[in-house]
C-alpha atoms as a PDB file:
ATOM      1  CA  UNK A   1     -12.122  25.673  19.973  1.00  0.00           C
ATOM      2  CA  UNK A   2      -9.891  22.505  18.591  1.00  0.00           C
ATOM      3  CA  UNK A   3      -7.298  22.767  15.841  1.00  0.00           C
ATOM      4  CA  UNK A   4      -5.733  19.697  14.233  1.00  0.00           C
ATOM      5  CA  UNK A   5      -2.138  20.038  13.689  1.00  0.00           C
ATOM      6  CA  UNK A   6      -0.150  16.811  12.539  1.00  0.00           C
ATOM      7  CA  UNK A   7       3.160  15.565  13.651  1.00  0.00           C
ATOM      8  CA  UNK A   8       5.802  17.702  15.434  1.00  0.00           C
ATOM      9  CA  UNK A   9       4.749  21.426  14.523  1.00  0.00           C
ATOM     10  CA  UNK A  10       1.663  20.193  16.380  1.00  0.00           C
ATOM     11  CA  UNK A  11       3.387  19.575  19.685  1.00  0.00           C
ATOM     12  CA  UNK A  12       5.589  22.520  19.703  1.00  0.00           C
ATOM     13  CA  UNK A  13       2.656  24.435  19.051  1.00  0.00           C
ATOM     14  CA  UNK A  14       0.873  23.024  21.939  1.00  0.00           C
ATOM     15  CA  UNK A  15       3.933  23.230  24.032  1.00  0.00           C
ATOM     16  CA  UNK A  16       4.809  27.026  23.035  1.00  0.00           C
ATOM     17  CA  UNK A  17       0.639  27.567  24.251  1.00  0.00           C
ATOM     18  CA  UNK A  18       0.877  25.591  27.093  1.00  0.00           C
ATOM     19  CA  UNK A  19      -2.467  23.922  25.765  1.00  0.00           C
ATOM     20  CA  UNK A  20      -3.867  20.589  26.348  1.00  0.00           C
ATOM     21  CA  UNK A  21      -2.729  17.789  23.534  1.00  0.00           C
ATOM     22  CA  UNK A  22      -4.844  15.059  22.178  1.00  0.00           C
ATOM     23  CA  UNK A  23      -2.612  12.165  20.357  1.00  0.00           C
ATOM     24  CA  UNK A  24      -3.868   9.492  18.444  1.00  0.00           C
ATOM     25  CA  UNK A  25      -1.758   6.583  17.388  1.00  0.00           C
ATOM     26  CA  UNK A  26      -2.620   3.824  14.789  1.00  0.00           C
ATOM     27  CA  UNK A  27      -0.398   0.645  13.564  1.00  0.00           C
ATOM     28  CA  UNK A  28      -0.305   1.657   9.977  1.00  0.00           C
ATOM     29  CA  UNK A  29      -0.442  -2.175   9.769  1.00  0.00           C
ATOM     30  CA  UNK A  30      -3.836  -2.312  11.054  1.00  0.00           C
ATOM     31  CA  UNK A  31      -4.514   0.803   8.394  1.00  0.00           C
ATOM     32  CA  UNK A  32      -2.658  -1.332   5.677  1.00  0.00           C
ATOM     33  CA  UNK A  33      -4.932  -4.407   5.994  1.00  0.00           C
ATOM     34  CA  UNK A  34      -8.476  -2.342   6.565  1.00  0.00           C
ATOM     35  CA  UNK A  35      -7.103  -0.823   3.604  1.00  0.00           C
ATOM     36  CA  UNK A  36      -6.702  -3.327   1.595  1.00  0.00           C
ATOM     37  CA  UNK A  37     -10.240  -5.100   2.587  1.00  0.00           C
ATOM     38  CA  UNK A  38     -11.412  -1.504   1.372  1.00  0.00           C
ATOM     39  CA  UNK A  39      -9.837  -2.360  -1.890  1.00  0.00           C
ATOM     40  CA  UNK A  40     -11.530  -5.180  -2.324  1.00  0.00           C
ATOM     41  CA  UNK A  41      -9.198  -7.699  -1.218  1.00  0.00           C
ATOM     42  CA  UNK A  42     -11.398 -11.257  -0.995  1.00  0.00           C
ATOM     43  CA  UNK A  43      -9.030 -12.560   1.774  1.00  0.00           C
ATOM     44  CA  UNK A  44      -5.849 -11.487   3.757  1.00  0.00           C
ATOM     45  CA  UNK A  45      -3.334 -13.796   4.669  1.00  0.00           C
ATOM     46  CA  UNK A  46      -1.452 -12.130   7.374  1.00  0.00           C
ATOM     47  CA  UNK A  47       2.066 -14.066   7.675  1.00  0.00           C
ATOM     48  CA  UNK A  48       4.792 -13.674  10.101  1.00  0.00           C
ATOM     49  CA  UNK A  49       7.701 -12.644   7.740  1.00  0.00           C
ATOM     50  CA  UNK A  50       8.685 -12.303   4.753  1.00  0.00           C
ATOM     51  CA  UNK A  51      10.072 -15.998   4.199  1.00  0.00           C
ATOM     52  CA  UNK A  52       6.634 -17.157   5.671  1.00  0.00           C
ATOM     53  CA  UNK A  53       4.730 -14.420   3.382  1.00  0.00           C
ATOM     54  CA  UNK A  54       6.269 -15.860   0.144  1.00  0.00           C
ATOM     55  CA  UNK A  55       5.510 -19.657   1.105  1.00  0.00           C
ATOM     56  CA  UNK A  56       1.836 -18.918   1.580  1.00  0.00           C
ATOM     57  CA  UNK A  57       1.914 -17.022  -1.532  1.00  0.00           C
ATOM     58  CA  UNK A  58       3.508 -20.229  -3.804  1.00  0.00           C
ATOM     59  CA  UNK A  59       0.268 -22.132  -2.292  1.00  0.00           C
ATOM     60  CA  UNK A  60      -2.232 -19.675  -4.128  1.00  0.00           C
ATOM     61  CA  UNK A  61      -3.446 -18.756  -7.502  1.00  0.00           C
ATOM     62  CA  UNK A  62      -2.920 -15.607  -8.477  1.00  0.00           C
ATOM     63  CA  UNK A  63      -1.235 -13.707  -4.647  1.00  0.00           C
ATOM     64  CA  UNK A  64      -1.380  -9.949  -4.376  1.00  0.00           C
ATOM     65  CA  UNK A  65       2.146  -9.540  -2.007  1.00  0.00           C
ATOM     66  CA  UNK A  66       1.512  -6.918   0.609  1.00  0.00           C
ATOM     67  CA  UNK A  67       4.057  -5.970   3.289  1.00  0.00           C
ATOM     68  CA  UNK A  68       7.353  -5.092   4.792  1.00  0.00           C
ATOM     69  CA  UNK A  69      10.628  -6.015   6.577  1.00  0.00           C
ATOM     70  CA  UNK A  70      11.650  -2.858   8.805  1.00  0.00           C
ATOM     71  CA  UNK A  71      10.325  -0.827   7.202  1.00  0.00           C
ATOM     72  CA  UNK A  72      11.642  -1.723   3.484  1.00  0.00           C
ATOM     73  CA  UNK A  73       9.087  -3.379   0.674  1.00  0.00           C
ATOM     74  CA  UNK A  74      10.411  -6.902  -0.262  1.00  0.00           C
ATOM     75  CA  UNK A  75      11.310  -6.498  -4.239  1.00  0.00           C
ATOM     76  CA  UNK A  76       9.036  -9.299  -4.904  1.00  0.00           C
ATOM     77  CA  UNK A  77       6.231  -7.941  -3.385  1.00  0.00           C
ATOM     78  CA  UNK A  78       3.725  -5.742  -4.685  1.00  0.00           C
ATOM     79  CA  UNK A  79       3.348  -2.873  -2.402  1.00  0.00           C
ATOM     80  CA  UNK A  80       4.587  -2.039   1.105  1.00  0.00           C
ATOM     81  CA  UNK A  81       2.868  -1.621   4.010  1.00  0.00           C
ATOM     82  CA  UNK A  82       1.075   1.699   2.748  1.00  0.00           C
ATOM     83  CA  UNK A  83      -2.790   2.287   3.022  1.00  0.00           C
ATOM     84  CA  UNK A  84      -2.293   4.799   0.359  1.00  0.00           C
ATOM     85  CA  UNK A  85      -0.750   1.919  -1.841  1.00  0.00           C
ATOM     86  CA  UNK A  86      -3.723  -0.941  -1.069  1.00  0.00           C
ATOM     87  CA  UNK A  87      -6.524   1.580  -1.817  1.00  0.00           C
ATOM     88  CA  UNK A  88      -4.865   2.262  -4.805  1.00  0.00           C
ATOM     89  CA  UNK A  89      -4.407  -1.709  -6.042  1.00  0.00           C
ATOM     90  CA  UNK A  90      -6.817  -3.268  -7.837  1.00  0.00           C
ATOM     91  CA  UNK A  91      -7.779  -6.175  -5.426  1.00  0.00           C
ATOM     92  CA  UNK A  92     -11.015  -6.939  -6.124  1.00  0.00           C
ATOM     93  CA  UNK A  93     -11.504 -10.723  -5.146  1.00  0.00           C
ATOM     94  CA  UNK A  94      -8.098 -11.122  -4.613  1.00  0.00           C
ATOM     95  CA  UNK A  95      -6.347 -13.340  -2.024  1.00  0.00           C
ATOM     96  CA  UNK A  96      -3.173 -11.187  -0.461  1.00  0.00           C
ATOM     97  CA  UNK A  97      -0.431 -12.094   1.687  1.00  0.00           C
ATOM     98  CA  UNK A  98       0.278  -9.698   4.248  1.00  0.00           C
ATOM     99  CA  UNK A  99       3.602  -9.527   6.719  1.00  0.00           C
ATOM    100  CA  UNK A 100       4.495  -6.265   9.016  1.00  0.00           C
ATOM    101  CA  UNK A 101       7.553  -6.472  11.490  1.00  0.00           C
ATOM    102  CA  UNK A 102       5.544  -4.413  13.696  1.00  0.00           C
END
Protein backbone atom coordinates (compact mmCIF):
# COMPACT_ATOMS: atom_id res chain seq x y z
CA UNK A 1 0.00 0.00 0.00
CA UNK A 2 1.42 3.77 -0.84
CA UNK A 3 -0.23 6.97 0.32
CA UNK A 4 0.81 10.38 -1.00
CA UNK A 5 0.99 12.94 1.61
CA UNK A 6 2.57 16.44 0.63
CA UNK A 7 4.92 18.58 2.54
CA UNK A 8 5.53 18.30 6.32
CA UNK A 9 2.30 16.39 7.64
CA UNK A 10 3.77 13.83 5.24
CA UNK A 11 7.03 13.35 7.09
CA UNK A 12 5.72 13.43 10.52
CA UNK A 13 3.38 10.96 9.45
CA UNK A 14 6.03 8.75 8.17
CA UNK A 15 8.16 9.47 11.13
CA UNK A 16 5.26 8.86 13.84
CA UNK A 17 4.91 5.13 11.59
CA UNK A 18 8.33 4.56 11.38
CA UNK A 19 7.61 3.88 7.54
CA UNK A 20 9.80 4.16 4.62
CA UNK A 21 9.66 7.87 2.79
CA UNK A 22 9.86 8.52 -0.85
CA UNK A 23 10.78 12.42 -1.65
CA UNK A 24 10.71 13.94 -4.82
CA UNK A 25 12.18 17.32 -5.49
CA UNK A 26 11.74 19.54 -8.64
CA UNK A 27 13.28 23.22 -9.45
CA UNK A 28 9.98 24.90 -9.84
CA UNK A 29 12.16 26.72 -12.43
CA UNK A 30 12.45 23.77 -14.53
CA UNK A 31 8.37 23.41 -13.86
CA UNK A 32 8.06 27.23 -14.73
CA UNK A 33 9.69 26.96 -18.19
CA UNK A 34 8.05 23.31 -19.23
CA UNK A 35 5.19 25.23 -18.21
CA UNK A 36 5.31 27.84 -20.12
CA UNK A 37 6.36 25.73 -23.45
CA UNK A 38 2.96 23.98 -22.39
CA UNK A 39 1.39 27.33 -22.81
CA UNK A 40 2.43 27.77 -25.93
CA UNK A 41 5.34 29.85 -25.53
CA UNK A 42 7.22 29.92 -29.27
CA UNK A 43 10.64 30.49 -27.56
CA UNK A 44 12.18 30.96 -24.01
CA UNK A 45 14.86 33.18 -23.40
CA UNK A 46 16.29 32.08 -20.17
CA UNK A 47 18.50 35.16 -18.80
CA UNK A 48 20.69 35.38 -15.87
CA UNK A 49 18.93 38.21 -13.87
CA UNK A 50 16.69 40.44 -13.88
CA UNK A 51 18.87 43.41 -15.40
CA UNK A 52 19.93 40.81 -18.12
CA UNK A 53 16.08 39.59 -18.45
CA UNK A 54 14.88 43.17 -19.26
CA UNK A 55 17.78 43.88 -21.91
CA UNK A 56 16.86 40.81 -23.91
CA UNK A 57 13.36 41.79 -23.61
CA UNK A 58 13.99 45.67 -25.20
CA UNK A 59 15.58 43.52 -28.24
CA UNK A 60 12.12 41.78 -29.03
CA UNK A 61 8.74 42.50 -30.35
CA UNK A 62 6.17 41.95 -28.29
CA UNK A 63 8.26 39.96 -24.71
CA UNK A 64 6.11 37.95 -22.36
CA UNK A 65 8.43 38.73 -18.86
CA UNK A 66 8.63 35.56 -16.85
CA UNK A 67 10.63 35.25 -13.62
CA UNK A 68 11.96 36.17 -10.26
CA UNK A 69 14.61 37.74 -7.96
CA UNK A 70 14.56 35.65 -4.55
CA UNK A 71 11.80 34.75 -4.70
CA UNK A 72 9.85 38.21 -5.48
CA UNK A 73 8.19 38.92 -9.21
CA UNK A 74 9.96 41.99 -10.78
CA UNK A 75 6.92 44.71 -11.11
CA UNK A 76 7.64 44.89 -14.70
CA UNK A 77 7.31 41.50 -15.37
CA UNK A 78 4.41 39.56 -16.16
CA UNK A 79 4.27 36.65 -13.91
CA UNK A 80 6.68 35.04 -11.43
CA UNK A 81 8.22 32.01 -11.49
CA UNK A 82 4.81 30.00 -11.06
CA UNK A 83 3.79 26.99 -13.35
CA UNK A 84 0.34 27.70 -12.23
CA UNK A 85 0.81 31.35 -13.63
CA UNK A 86 2.50 30.26 -17.31
CA UNK A 87 -0.25 27.65 -17.94
CA UNK A 88 -2.55 30.18 -17.25
CA UNK A 89 -0.93 33.05 -19.81
CA UNK A 90 -1.85 33.22 -23.07
CA UNK A 91 1.55 32.53 -24.85
CA UNK A 92 0.77 31.14 -27.85
CA UNK A 93 3.74 32.01 -30.28
CA UNK A 94 5.15 34.16 -27.95
CA UNK A 95 8.86 34.85 -27.31
CA UNK A 96 9.42 35.06 -23.21
CA UNK A 97 12.21 36.06 -21.17
CA UNK A 98 12.82 33.92 -18.37
CA UNK A 99 15.32 34.62 -15.13
CA UNK A 100 15.23 32.35 -11.73
CA UNK A 101 17.90 33.05 -8.93
CA UNK A 102 17.84 29.46 -8.38
Amino acid sequence: MHRIIPGNQGAKEAASKGTNVVIVDALRASSTICALFEAGAKEIYVCDGVPAARKVAKELATPFLAGEENSIKPEDFHIGNSPVAALQAELENRQVVFTSTN
